[in-house]
Structure formats: structure tokens, C-alpha cells
Protein backbone atom coordinates (compact mmCIF):
# COMPACT_ATOMS: atom_id res chain seq x y z
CA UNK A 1 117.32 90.15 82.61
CA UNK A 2 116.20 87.12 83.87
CA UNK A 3 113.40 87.80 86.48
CA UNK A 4 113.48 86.41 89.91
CA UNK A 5 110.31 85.22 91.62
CA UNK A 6 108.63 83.27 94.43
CA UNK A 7 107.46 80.20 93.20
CA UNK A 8 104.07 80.09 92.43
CA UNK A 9 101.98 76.74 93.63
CA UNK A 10 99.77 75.09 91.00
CA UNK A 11 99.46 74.57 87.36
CA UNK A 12 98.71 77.88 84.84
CA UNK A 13 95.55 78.74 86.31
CA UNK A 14 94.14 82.12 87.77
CA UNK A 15 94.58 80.95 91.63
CA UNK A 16 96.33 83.18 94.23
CA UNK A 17 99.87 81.37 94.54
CA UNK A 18 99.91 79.70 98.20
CA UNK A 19 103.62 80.85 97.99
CA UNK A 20 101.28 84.67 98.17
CA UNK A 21 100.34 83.39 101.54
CA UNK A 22 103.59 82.84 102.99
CA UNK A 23 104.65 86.63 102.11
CA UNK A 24 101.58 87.72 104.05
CA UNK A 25 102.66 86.09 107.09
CA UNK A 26 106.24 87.74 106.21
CA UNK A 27 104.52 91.37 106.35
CA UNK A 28 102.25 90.13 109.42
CA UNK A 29 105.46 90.09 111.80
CA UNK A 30 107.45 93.26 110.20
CA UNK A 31 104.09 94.84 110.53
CA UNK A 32 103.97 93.55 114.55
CA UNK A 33 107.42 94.33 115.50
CA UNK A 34 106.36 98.20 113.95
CA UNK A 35 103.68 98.97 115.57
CA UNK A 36 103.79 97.06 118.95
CA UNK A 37 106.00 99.86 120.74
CA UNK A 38 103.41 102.69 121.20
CA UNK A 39 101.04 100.39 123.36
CA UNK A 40 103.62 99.12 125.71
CA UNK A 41 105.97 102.37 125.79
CA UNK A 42 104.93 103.29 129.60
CA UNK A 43 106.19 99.96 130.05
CA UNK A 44 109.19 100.12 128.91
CA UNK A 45 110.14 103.10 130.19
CA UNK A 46 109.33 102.39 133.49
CA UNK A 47 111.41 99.47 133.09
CA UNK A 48 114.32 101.38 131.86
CA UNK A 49 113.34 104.23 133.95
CA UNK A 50 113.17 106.74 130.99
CA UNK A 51 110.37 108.69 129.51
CA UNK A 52 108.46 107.70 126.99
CA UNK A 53 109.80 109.69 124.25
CA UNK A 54 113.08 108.25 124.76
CA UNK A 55 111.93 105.25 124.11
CA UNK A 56 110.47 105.94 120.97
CA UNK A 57 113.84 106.63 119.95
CA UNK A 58 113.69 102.82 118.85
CA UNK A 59 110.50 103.17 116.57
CA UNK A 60 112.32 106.22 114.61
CA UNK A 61 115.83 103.89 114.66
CA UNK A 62 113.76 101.66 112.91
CA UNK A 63 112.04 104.21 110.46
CA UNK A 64 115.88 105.47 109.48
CA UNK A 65 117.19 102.39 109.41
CA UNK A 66 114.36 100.85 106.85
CA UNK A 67 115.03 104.25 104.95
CA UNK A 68 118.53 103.68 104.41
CA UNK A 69 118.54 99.82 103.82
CA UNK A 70 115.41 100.26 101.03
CA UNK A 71 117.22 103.23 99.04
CA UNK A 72 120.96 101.24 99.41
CA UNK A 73 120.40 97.53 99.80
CA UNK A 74 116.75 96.71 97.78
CA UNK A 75 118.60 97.38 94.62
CA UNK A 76 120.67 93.62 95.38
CA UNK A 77 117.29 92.11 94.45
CA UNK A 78 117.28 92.21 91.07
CA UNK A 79 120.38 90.99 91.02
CA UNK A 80 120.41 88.44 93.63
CA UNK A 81 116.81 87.39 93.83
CA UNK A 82 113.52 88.46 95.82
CA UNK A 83 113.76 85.01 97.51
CA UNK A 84 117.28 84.93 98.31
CA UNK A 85 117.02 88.57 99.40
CA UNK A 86 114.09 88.28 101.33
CA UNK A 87 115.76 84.88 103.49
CA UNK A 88 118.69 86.93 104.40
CA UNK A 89 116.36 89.82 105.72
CA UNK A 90 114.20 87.62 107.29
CA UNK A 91 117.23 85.57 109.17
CA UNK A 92 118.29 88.84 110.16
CA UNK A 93 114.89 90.35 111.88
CA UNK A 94 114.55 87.65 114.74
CA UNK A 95 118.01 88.62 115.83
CA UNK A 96 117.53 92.04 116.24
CA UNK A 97 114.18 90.88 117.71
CA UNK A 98 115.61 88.99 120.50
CA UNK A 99 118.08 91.80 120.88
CA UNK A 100 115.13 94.09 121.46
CA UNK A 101 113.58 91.48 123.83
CA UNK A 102 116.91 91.51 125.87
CA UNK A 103 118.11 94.99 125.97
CA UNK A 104 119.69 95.69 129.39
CA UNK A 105 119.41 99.64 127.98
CA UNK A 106 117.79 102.04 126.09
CA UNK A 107 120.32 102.15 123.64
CA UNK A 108 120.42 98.99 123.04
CA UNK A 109 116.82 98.80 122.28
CA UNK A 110 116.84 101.54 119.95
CA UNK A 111 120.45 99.73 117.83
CA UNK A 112 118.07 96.35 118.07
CA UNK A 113 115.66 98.56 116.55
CA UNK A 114 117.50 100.16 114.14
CA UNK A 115 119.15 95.86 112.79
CA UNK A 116 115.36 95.57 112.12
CA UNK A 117 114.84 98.01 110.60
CA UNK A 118 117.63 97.68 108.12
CA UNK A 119 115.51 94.07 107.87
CA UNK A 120 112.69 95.06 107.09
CA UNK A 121 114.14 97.80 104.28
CA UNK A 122 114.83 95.39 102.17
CA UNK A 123 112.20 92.36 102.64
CA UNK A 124 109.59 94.73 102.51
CA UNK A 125 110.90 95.20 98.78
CA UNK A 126 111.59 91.66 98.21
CA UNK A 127 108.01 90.76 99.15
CA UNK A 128 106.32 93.21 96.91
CA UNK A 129 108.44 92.27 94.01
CA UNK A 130 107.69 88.53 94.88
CA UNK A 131 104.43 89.10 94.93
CA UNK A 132 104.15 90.60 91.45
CA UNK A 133 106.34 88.04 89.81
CA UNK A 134 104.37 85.57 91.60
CA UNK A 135 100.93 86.86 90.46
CA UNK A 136 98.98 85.03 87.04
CA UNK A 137 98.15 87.55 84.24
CA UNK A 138 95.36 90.14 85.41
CA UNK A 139 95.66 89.23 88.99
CA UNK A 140 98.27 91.06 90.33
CA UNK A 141 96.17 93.18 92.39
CA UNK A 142 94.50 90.78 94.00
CA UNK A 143 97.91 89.26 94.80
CA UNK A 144 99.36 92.07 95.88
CA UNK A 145 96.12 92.67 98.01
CA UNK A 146 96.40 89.22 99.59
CA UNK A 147 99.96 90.51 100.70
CA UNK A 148 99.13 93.54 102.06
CA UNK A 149 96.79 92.11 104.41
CA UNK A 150 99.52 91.02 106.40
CA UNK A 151 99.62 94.95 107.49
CA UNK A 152 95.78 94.56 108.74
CA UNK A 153 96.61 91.37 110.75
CA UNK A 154 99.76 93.36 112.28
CA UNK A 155 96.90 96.33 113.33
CA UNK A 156 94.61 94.34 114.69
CA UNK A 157 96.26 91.25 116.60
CA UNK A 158 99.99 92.69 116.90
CA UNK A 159 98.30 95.82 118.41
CA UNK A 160 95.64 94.52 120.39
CA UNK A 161 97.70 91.76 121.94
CA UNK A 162 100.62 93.95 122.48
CA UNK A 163 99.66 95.74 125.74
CA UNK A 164 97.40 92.66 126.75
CA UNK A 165 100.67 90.76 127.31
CA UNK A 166 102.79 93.06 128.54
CA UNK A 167 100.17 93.78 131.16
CA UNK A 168 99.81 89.91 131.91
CA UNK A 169 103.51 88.94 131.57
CA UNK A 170 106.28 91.51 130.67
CA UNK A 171 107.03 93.87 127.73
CA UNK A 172 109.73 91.19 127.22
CA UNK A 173 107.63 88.64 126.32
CA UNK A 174 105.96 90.61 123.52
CA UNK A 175 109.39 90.76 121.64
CA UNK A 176 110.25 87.51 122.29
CA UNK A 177 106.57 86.45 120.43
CA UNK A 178 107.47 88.38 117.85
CA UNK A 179 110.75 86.84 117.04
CA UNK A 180 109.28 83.14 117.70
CA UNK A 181 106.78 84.42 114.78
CA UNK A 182 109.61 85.82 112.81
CA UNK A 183 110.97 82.27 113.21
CA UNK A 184 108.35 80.57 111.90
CA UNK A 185 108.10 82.70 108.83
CA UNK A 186 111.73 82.13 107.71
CA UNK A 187 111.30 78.15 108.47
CA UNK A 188 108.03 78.76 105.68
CA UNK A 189 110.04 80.81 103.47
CA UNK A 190 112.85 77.70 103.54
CA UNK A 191 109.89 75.35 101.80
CA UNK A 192 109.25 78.40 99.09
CA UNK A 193 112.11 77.13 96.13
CA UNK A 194 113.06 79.69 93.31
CA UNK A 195 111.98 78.93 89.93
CA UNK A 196 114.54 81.27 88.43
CA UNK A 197 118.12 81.03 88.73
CA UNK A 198 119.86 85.12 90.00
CA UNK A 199 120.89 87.49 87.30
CA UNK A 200 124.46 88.39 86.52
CA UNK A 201 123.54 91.95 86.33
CA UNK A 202 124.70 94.17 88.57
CA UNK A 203 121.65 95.69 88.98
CA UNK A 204 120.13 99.30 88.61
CA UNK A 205 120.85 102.11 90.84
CA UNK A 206 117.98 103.88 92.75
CA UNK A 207 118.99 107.30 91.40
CA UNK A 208 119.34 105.44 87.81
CA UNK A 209 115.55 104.13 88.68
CA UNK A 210 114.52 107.50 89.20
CA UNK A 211 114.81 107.97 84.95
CA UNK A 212 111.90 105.50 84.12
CA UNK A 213 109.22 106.65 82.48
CA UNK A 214 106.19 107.42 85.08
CA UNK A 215 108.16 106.62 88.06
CA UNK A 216 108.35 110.03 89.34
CA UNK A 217 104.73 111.06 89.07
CA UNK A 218 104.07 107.85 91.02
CA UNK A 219 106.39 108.17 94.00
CA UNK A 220 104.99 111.52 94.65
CA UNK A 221 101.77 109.95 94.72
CA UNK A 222 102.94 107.73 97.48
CA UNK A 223 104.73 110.26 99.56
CA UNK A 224 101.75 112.51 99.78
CA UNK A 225 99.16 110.25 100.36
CA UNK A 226 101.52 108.26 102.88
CA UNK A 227 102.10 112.19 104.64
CA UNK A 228 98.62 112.52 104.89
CA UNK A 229 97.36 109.39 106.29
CA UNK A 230 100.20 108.88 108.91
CA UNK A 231 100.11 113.14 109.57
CA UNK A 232 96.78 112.40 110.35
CA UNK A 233 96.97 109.49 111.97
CA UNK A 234 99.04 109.85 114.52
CA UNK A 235 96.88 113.09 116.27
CA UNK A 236 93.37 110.60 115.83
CA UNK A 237 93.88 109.31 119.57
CA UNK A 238 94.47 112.92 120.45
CA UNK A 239 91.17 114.13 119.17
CA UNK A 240 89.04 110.95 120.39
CA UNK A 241 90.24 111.60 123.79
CA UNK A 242 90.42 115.45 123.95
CA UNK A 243 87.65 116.58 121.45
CA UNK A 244 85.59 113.81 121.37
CA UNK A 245 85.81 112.69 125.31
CA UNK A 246 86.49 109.18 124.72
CA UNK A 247 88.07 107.19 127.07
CA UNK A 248 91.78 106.45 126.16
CA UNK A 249 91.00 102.54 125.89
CA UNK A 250 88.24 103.64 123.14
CA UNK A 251 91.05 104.29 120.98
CA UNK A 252 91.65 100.89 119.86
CA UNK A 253 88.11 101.66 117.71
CA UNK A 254 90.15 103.36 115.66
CA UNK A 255 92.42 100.30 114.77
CA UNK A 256 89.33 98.45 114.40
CA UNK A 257 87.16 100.31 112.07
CA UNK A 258 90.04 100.81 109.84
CA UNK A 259 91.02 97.42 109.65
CA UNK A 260 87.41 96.14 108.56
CA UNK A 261 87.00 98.82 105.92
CA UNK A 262 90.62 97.45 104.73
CA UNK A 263 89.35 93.65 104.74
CA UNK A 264 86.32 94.70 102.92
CA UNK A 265 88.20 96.01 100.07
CA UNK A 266 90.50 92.88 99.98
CA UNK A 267 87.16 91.18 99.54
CA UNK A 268 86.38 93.25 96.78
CA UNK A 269 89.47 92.84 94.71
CA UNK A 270 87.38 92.06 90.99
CA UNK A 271 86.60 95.56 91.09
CA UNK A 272 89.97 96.39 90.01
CA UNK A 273 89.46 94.28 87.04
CA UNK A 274 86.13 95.59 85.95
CA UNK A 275 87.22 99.19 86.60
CA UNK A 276 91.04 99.16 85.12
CA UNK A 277 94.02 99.97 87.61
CA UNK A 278 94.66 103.25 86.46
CA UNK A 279 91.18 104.27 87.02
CA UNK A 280 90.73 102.60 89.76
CA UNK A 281 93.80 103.97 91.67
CA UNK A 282 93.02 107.94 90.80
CA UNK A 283 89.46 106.88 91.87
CA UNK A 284 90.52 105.74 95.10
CA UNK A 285 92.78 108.88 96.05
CA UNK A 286 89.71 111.08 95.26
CA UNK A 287 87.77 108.74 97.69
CA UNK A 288 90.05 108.94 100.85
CA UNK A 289 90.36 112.76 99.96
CA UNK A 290 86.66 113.04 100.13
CA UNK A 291 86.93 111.10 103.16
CA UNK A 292 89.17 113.07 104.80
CA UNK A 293 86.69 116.91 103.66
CA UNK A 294 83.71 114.71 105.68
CA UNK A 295 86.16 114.10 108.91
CA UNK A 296 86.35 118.25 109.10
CA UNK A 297 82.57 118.71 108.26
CA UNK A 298 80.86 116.09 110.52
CA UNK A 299 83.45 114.59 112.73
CA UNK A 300 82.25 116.12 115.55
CA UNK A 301 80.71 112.66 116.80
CA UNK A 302 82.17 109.16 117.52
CA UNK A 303 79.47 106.96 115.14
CA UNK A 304 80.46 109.21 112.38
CA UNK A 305 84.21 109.58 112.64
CA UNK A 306 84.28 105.52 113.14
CA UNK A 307 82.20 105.31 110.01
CA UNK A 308 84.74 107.56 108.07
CA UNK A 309 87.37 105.63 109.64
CA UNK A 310 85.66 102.38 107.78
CA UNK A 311 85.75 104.55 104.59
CA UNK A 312 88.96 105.77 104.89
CA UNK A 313 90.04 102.08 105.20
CA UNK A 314 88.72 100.74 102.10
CA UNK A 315 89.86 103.90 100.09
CA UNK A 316 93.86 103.46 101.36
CA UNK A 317 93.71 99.56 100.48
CA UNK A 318 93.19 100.64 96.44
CA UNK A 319 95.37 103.54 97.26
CA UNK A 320 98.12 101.53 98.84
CA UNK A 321 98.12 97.87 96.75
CA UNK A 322 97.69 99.94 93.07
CA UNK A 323 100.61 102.07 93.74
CA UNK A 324 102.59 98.99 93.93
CA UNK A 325 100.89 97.47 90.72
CA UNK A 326 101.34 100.40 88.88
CA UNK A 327 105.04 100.95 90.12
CA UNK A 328 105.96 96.79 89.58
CA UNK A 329 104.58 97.71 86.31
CA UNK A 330 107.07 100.34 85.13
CA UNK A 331 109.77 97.84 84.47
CA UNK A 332 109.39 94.03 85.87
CA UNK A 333 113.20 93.51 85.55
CA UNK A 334 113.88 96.53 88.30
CA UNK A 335 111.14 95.45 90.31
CA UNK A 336 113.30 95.57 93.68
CA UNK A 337 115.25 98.80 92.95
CA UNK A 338 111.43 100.56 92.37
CA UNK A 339 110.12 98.75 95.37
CA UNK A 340 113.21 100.27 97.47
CA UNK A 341 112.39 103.90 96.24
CA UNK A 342 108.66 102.57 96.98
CA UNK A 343 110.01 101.89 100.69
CA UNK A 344 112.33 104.90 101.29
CA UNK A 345 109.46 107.32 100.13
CA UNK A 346 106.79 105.87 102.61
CA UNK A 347 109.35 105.85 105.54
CA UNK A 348 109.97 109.63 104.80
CA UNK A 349 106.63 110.39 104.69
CA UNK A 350 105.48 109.04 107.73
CA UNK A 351 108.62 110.71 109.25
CA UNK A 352 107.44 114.18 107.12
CA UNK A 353 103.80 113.65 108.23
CA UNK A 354 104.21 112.73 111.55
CA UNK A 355 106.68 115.68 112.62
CA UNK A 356 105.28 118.35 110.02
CA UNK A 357 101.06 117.52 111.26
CA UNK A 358 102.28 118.06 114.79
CA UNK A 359 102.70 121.76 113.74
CA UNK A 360 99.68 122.23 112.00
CA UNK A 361 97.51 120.02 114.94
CA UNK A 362 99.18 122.47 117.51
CA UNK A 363 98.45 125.78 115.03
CA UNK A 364 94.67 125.13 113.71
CA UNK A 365 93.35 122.11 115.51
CA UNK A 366 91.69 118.73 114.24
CA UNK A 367 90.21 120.49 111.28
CA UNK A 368 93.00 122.00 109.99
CA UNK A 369 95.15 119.07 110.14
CA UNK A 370 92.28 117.30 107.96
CA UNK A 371 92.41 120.26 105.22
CA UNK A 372 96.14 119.83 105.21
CA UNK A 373 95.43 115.69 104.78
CA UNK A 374 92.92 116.96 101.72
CA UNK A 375 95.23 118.76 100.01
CA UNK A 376 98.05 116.72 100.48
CA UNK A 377 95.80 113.40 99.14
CA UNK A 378 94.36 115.68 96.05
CA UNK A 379 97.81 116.24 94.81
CA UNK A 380 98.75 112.96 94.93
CA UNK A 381 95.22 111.77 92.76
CA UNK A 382 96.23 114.27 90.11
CA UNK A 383 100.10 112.83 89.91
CA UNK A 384 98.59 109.24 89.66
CA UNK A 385 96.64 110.40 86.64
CA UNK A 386 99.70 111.72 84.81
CA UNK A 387 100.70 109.50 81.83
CA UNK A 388 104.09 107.91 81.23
């Protein structure tokens, strides 16, 4: 099959593409327009004059519909292209931005929602495959890794900002950014040209994909350690505020500390090389696992639950950019039918973790919520290990 790929700038040399930098910007808004609801939900619910959990309707809209677009729709990518793919997604996303910036309704917000999530199910696919088609020999982590940081930027300005200019302007206006920045992404996509022409190939089915050799072992991997870091995750402002007395503002430490540990590994990504992916990815899992044992035994103060936090960072960037490597790796030619099971998987976990760690948070507390996040991150260190 003839492989479709982002154009890579430059001659034959061992450079990060700039075409790599473009797809970060990509995962920079689909990141934003993901995360930006929780910090200016009271807003919008006293504009709509619902509660809160109403309106976070629209955030699991988007989960479901980014669940059902990466299972159905990523598939088209091998046939059609990761480029041509990803421009349709991304000409899709700041319409059902604006949408979400004009909703006279709930309801509306939370079909708006639901457009960009279908979006972002399949460019999230398209962008991963790019990005290892894209990559020179022996640096496809590093590309990948330069991707991914587009999910740090999201965190830490698409967060930040999010409440700041909804309290300054209106939760309207945050949308609206968020479109104009989805707008500028497509017009840099437009100056990325294919270097391969679309296969004739119809293309592989996800439950076909499922037959590969080592693609099981490795999606389990993902879902668990996805369940435990978003199970987690989402009771973290819970225990700042109630166990640890923080203010509620003080939660946007956690965001923080994260997001440097993250851009610290990015700026570490020869250690891949040095260490072998395989290695380096089981490695990693045992890391944020031991991470997770030292949250139950001395998290009982802020300094060293931020600290941990900074850990637990640089231990899910390995975790999170080798999956992919290892996963693009299985078969380049079904790149965007494994990056759609890649999707679907992490969209039910965070859906499985968030829902499930409720449950245990509300049964056992902080600490058993952690265990739970231990065990959960241990099995999915053993899968990774398991050979094809």
C-alpha cells in the first residue's frame, strides 16, 4: 500500500520535519476546545440557567462522539490520506466551534459538542499517523513527542486562559478564540502538500486491525494506564481542596507541575534512543506506577504531592508518545485504522476511569483510589512487555 504522509521539510537529514510543528498546533486547539469547559462551567450554566452537570453533558457529547468517529471514520485514512483526512476534520472543528460559541441552548451546546468531537476522532488519528510517516529513521519518538506537546500547551494556556476570559469578557468569547485558532491551523495545514498520492485500497477494518500481531497487548496497555491517570485525575482538585485545605484557585498547581514534568521529558527525548523503545516504554509504566504507591504513602502534604505531580508528568510523556511508536510500528500501512483503535480506547478509558474512580474515591478515599491507579498502571507495564 502506498503510504500517505505529511510532507516532511528539508533534505534526508535527522531534523524534526517543520511540517511536525504544524500538527502540534493541530493538537494545541483539539486539546483547548477539550479541556476549556470545566473552568468556565458555572458560567455557562448561569448563562443557560442550568446546573453544572448539565452542562457537562457537552464534554461527554464530545468524548462519545470522538469514540465513535475514531473506531468508524479513522479507518478512511489509510485509504484516503492522513493529510486529506486530517483537512476535512480540521474544516469541520471551527464549525462546531462557533456553534458552541453561539448556542442559544443547552442542547445545542452539547450537539456543537458532540460535531467536534466527531472532529477530533478522526484528526487526532490522522495527526499521529502523520507524524510517524513524517518522522526520519530513529526519530520517531522525538517526533511524535514534538506532537504531543500540543496537549501540554492545551493544559497550560487553553486552561489557564479559559476562566481568565470568561471572567473579563464572556464564556462566548472563549469559543469563539478557539475557533479563530482552529482557523489558523487549517489555513497552516493548506501550505502542508502531500508527497504521496491516496491508496486505492479500501482500507482495513478496526475489528480486522484487532488480528495484528501485538496489537492487543498494546491497547490494553493504553486503556489501563489512560483509566488510571484520568480515574485519578479527575478527584486531584477534590483532595487539594478537601484533604489538603488548599484554596480552590491552588488547583491550577496541579496543571502546572504536570505540565513541566511533561516538557522536561520532551527535552529529554535521546533517552529513548540510548535506552530502546521497548525498554523504555515498560520502564516508564513502572515509573508512574511507582509514582502513583508514593502519592498514597507521603501525599499527605502540598510540596510533596506537587513534586509527584512533576514525576508523574515526565513518566506519562514516555508512557503516552511510546504507545503510539510502538502501535505506528505494528504495521505502517494501517497506521490510521491502529491510531483509531488508539483513540476509541483512550476515550473509553477516561469515560471508564472517570465514572468507575468516583466509586472507589466515595468507598476508600484518596488512598484507595491511588492503589486502584497502581494496579491498574502495573497491569498495563506487564502487557507492554509482552512480545508480538
Amino acid at each position: 500500500m502506498t503510504q500517505q504522509q505529511l510532507p516532511a521539510s528539508g533534505g534526508p537529514d535527522q531534523r524534526i520535519p517543520r511540517s511536525a510543528y504544524v500538527l502540534t498546533g493541530c493538537v494545541g486547539v483539539i486539546g483547548a476546545n477539550s479541556l476549556v469547559l470545566g473552568p468556565i462551567a458555572p458560567e455557562v450554566s448561569r448563562s443557560f440557567g442550568a446546573d453544572v452537570a448539565t452542562v457537562m453533558m457537552a464534554t461527554a457529547a464530545f468524548g462519545f462522539g470522538a469514540a465513535i468517529s475514531s473506531l468508524f471514520l479513522a479507518p478512511r485514512i489509510d485509504r484516503f490520506g492522513a493529510h486529506r483526512m486530517l483537512r476535512l476534520a480540521m474544516t469541520l472543528l471551527p464549525i462546531a466551534l462557533a456553534a458552541s460559541a453561539l448556542s442559544p441552548m443547552v442542547a445545542v451546546l452539547v450537539l456543537a459538542q458532540f460535531a467536534a468531537g466527531i472532529a477530533s476522532g478522526v484528526a487526532l488519528p490522522a495527526i499521529y499517523a502523520g507524524a510517524a510517516n513524517m518522522a526520519p529513521p530513529g526519530r520517531e519518538s522525538k517526533t511524535i513527542g514534538v506532537v504531543l506537546s500540543g496537549w501540554m500547551l492545551s493544559m497550560v494556556v487553553g486552561v489557564s486562559l479559559a476562566a481568565i476570559i470568561a471572567d473579563l469578557t464572556h464564556w462566548r468569547v472563549v469559543y469563539g478564540v478557539v475557533a479563530l485558532l482552529a482557523v489558523l491551523a487549517l489555513a497552516l495545514l493548506s501550505l502542508v502538500k502531500r508527497q504521496a498520492a491516496p491508496s486505492a485500497d479500501k482500507g482495513t477494518s478496526p475489528f480486522a486491525a484487532l488480528g495484528l500481531a501485538g496489537i492487543r497487548p498494546l491497547l490494553f496497555a493504553c486503556g489501563a494506564f489512560m483509566m488510571a491517570f484520568y480515574g485519578l485525575y479527575a478527584y486531584l482538585g477534590d483532595y487539594f481542596h478537601s484533604k489538603l485545605g488548599q484554596p480552590v484557585s491552588a488547583n491550577g498547581l496541579i496543571t502546572l507541575v504536570y505540565s513541566i514534568g511533561f516538557g522536561s521529558a520532551i527535552l529529554m527525548g535521546g533517552l529513548v534512543n540510548r535506552v530502546g523503545v521497548r525498554r523504555m516504554l515498560s520502564t516508564a509504566l513502572f515509573w508512574v506506577a511507582a509514582v502513583y504507591l508514593l502519592l498514597a504513602a507521603i501525599g499527605n502534604g502540598l510540596a510533596a504531592v506537587l513534586c509527584l505531580l512533576a514525576a508523574l508528568g515526565f513518566g506519562n510523556y514516555y508512557g503516552i508518545n511510546l504507545l503510539i511508536v510502538r502501535l505506528t510500528a505494528i504495521d505502517p500501512a494501517k497506521r490510521g485504522t491502529i491510531m483509531g483503535l488508539h483513540s476509541t480506547v483512550t476515550n473509553l478509558a477516561v469515560f471508564a476511569g472517570t465514572s468507575s474512580f468516583g466509586l472507589v474515591y466515595e468507598a476508600g478515599g484518596f488512598a484507595m483510589t491511588v492503589y486502584a491507579a497502581t494496579a491498574l498502571t502495573l497491569a498495563a507495564a506487564v502487557a507492554s512487555m509482552a512480545r508480538r
